[in-house]
Every structure is written in structure tokens, then in C-alpha cells.
C-alpha atoms as a PDB file:
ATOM      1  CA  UNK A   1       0.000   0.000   0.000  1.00  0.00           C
ATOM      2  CA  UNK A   2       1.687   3.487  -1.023  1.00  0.00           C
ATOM      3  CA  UNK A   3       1.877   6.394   1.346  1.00  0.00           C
ATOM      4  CA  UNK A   4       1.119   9.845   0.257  1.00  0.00           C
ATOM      5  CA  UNK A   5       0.467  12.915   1.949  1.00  0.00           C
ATOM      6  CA  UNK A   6      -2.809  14.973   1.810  1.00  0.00           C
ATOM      7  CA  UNK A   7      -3.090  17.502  -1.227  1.00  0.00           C
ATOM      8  CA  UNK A   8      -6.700  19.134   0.315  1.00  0.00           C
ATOM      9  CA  UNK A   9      -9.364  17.485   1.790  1.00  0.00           C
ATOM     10  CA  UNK A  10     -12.582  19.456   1.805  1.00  0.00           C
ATOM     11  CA  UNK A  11     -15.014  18.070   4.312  1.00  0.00           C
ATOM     12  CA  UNK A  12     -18.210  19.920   3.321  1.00  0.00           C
ATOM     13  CA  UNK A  13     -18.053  18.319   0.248  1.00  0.00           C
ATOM     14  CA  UNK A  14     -16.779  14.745   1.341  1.00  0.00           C
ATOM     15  CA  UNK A  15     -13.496  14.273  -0.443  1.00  0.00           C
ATOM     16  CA  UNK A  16      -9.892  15.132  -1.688  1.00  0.00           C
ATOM     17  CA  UNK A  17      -6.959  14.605  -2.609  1.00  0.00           C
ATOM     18  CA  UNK A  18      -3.814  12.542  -1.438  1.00  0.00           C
ATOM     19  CA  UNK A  19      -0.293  12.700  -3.282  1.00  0.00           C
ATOM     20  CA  UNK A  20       0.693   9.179  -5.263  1.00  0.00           C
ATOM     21  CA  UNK A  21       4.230   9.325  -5.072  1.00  0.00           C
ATOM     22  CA  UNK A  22       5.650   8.527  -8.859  1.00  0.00           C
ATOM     23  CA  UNK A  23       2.039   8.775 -10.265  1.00  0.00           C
ATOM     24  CA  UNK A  24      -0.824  10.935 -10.125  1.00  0.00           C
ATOM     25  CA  UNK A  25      -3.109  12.060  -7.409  1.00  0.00           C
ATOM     26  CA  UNK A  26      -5.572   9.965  -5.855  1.00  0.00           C
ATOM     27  CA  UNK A  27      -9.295  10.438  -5.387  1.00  0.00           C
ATOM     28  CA  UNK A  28     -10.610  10.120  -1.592  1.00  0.00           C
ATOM     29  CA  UNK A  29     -13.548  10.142  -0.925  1.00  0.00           C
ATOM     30  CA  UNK A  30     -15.521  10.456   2.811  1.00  0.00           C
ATOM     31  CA  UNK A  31     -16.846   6.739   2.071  1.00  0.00           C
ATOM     32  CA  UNK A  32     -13.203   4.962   2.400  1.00  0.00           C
ATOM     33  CA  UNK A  33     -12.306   7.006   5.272  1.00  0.00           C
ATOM     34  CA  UNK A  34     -11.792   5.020   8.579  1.00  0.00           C
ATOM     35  CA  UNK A  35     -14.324   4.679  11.262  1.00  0.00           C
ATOM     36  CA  UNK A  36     -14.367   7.755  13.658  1.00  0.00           C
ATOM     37  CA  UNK A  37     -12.708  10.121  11.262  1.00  0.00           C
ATOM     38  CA  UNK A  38     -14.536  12.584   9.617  1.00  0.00           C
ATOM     39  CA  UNK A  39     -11.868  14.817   7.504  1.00  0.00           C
ATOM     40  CA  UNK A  40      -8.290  14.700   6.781  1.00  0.00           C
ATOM     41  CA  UNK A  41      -6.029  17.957   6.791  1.00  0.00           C
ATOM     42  CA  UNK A  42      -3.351  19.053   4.604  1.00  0.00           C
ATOM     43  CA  UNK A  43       0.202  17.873   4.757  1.00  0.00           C
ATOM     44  CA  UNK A  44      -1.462  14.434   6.957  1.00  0.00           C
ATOM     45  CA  UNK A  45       0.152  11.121   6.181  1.00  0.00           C
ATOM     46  CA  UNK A  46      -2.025   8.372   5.062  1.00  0.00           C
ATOM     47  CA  UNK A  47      -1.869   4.787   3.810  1.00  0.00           C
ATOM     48  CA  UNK A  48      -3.913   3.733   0.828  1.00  0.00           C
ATOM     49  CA  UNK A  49      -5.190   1.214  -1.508  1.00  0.00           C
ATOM     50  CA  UNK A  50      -6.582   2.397  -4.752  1.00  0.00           C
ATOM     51  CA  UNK A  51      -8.110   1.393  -8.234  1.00  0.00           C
ATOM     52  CA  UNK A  52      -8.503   3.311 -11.424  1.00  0.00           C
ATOM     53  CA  UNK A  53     -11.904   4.710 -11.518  1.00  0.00           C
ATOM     54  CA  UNK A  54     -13.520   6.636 -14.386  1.00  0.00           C
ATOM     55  CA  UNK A  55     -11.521   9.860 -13.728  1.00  0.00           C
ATOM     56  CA  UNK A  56      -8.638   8.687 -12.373  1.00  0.00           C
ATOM     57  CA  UNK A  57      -7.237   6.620  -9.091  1.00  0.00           C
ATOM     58  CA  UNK A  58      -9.921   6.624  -6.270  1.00  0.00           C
ATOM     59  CA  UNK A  59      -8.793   5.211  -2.904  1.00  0.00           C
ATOM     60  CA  UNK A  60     -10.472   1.800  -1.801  1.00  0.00           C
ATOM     61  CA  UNK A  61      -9.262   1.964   1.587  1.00  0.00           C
ATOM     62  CA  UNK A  62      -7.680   4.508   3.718  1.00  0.00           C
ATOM     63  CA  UNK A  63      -5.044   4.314   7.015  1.00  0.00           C
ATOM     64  CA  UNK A  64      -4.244   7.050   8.949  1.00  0.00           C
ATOM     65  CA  UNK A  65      -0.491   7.496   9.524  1.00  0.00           C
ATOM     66  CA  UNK A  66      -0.585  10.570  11.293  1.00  0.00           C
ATOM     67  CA  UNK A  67      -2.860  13.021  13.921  1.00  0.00           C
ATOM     68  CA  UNK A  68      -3.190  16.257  11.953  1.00  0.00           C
ATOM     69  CA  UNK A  69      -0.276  18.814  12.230  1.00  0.00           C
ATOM     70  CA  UNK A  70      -2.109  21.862  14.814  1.00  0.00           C
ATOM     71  CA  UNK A  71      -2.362  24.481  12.892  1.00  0.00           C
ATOM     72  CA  UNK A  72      -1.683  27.704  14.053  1.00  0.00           C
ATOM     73  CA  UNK A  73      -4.193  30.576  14.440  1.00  0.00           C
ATOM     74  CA  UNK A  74      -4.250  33.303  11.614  1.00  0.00           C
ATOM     75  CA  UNK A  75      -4.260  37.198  12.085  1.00  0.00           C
ATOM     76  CA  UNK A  76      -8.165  38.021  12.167  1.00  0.00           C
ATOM     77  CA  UNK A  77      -7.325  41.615  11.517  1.00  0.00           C
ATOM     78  CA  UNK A  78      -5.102  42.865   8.585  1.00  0.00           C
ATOM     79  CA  UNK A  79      -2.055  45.304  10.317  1.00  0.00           C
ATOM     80  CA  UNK A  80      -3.644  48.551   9.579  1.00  0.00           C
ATOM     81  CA  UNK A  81      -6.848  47.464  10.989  1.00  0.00           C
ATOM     82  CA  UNK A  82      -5.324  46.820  14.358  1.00  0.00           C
ATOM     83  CA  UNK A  83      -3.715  50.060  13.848  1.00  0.00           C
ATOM     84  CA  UNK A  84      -6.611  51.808  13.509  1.00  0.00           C
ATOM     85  CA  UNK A  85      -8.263  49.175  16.264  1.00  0.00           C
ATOM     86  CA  UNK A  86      -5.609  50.372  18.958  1.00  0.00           C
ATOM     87  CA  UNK A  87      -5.667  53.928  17.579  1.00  0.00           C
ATOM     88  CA  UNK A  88      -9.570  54.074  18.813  1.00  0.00           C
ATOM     89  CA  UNK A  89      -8.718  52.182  21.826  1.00  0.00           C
ATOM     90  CA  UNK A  90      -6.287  54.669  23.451  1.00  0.00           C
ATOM     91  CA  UNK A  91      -9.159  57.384  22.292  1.00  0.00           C
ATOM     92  CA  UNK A  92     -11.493  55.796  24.439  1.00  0.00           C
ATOM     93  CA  UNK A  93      -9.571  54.741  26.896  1.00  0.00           C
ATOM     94  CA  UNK A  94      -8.161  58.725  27.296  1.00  0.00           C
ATOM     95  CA  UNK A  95     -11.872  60.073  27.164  1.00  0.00           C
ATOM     96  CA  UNK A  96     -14.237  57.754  28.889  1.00  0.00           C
ATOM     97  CA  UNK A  97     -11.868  55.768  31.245  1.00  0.00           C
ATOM     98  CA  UNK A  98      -8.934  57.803  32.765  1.00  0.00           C
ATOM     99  CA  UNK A  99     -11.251  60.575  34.206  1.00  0.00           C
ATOM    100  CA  UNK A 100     -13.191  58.239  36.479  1.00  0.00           C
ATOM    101  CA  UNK A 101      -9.944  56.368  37.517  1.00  0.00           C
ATOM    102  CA  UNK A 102      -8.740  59.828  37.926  1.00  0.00           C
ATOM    103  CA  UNK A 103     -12.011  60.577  39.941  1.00  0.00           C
ATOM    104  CA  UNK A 104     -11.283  57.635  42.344  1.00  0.00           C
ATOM    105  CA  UNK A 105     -14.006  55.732  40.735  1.00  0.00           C
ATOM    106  CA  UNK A 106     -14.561  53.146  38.350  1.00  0.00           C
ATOM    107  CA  UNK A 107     -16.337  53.660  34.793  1.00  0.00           C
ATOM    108  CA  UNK A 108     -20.005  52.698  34.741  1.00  0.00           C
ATOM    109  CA  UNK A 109     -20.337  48.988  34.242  1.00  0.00           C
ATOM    110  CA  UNK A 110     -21.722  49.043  30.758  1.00  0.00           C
ATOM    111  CA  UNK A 111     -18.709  51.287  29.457  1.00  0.00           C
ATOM    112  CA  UNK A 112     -16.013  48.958  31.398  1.00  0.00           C
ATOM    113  CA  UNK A 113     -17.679  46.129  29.851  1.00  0.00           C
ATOM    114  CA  UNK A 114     -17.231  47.476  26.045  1.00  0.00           C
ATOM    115  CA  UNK A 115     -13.370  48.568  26.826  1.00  0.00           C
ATOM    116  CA  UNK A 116     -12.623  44.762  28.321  1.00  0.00           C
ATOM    117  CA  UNK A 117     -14.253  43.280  25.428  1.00  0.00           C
ATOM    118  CA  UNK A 118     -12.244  45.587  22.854  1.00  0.00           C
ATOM    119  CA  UNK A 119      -8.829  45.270  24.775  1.00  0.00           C
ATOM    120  CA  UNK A 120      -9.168  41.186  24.961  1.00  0.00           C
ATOM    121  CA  UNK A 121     -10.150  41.448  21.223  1.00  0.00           C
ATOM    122  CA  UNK A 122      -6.713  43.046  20.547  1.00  0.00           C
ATOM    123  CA  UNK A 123      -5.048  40.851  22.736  1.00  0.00           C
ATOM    124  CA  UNK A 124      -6.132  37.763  21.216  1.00  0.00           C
ATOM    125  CA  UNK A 125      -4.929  39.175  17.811  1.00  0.00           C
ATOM    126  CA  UNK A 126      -1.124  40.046  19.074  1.00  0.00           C
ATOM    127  CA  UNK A 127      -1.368  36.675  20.996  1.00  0.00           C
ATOM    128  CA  UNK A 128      -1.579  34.561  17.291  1.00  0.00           C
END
């Protein structure tokens, strides 16, 4: 049985793709995929039979090698957006939060909540 590497796999549409090393790519579709696994990811090592179908190779029976590679989290927010994002921040935070902390109080609850929702939305995005 040859072992290729996942081209794509597209799970809303129930197949993909897996490399054929010295020939071409081989069909896979959802219905040859092992019990309990639902999708494959790209760059995952699997273990196939396969047949020549109409259009090509199609997989008869699928192993899986390897656990999918974690991917890591991508930038929500293009750079000038979180510019712009942290630009309005410090605004805010200069108008509507410093005077009360200046005041010896805290800003109403409603305007604290909006800042701590902005602030961990920024974090989150310098934290990828």
C-alpha cells in the first residue's frame, strides 16, 4: 500500500486529494475514510489502496499514519486594521476611562464592559 500525503481534503463536500508518489493524485472520498474520522487535513500522512476509476485513481481503503499537524491561528485583523483598532482604543480609553480612575471611581459597568471586550479582542490578535 503506497503512502502519500494529503493535497486538500474538503469536508463539506466529502473528499480530496492525497499525493501518489511517482504517479498521479488519488481520489478520496468520505466513504473509504476510517471509522471515527470525519476529515483529513493538509500535509497528513495516510496509507492507501486504490483502483482506477472513471476519472482517475480513487482510494479503496484509507489508514491514517498521522494526527493532523495543529495548525496555528491566523491574524483576524489585517495590520492597519489593528492600527486603527488600537488607535480608537487609546481614544477611548483617554476620554471615557482615565477621568473616572482619575475621579477615584470606576467607569459605569456598561462602558467597562465594552473597553474589556475591545482590549481582549486586541489581545487575542497580538497573541496569534
Amino acid at each position: 500500500m503506497p503512502i502519500g500525503k494529503v493535497k486538500w481534503y474538503d469536508a463539506g463536500k466529502g473528499f480530496g486529494f492525497v499525493s501518489n508518489p511517482g504517479d498521479e493524485d488519488v481520489y478520496v472520498g468520505k466513504q473509504v475514510l476510517p471509522e471515527g474520522v470525519e476529515e483529513l487535513h493538509p500535509g497528513q500522512r495516510i496509507e492507501f489502496d486504490f483502483a482506477a476509476g472513471r476519472r482517475g485513481p480513487q482510494a479503496l481503503r484509507v489508514r491514517v499514519l498521522e494526527e493532523p499537524k495543529a495548525r496555528r491561528p491566523q491574524h483576524k485583523y489585517q495590520p492597519e486594521e489593528l492600527h486603527s483598532m488600537i488607535s480608537d482604543l487609546v481614544t477611548l480609553l483617554e476620554l471615557k476611562v482615565q477621568p473616572d480612575l482619575r475621579s477615584g471611581r470606576y467607569p459605569e459597568r456598561k462602558a467597562g464592559h465594552q473597553v474589556a471586550e475591545i482590549l481582549r479582542a486586541v489581545a487575542r490578535e497580538l497573541d496569534v
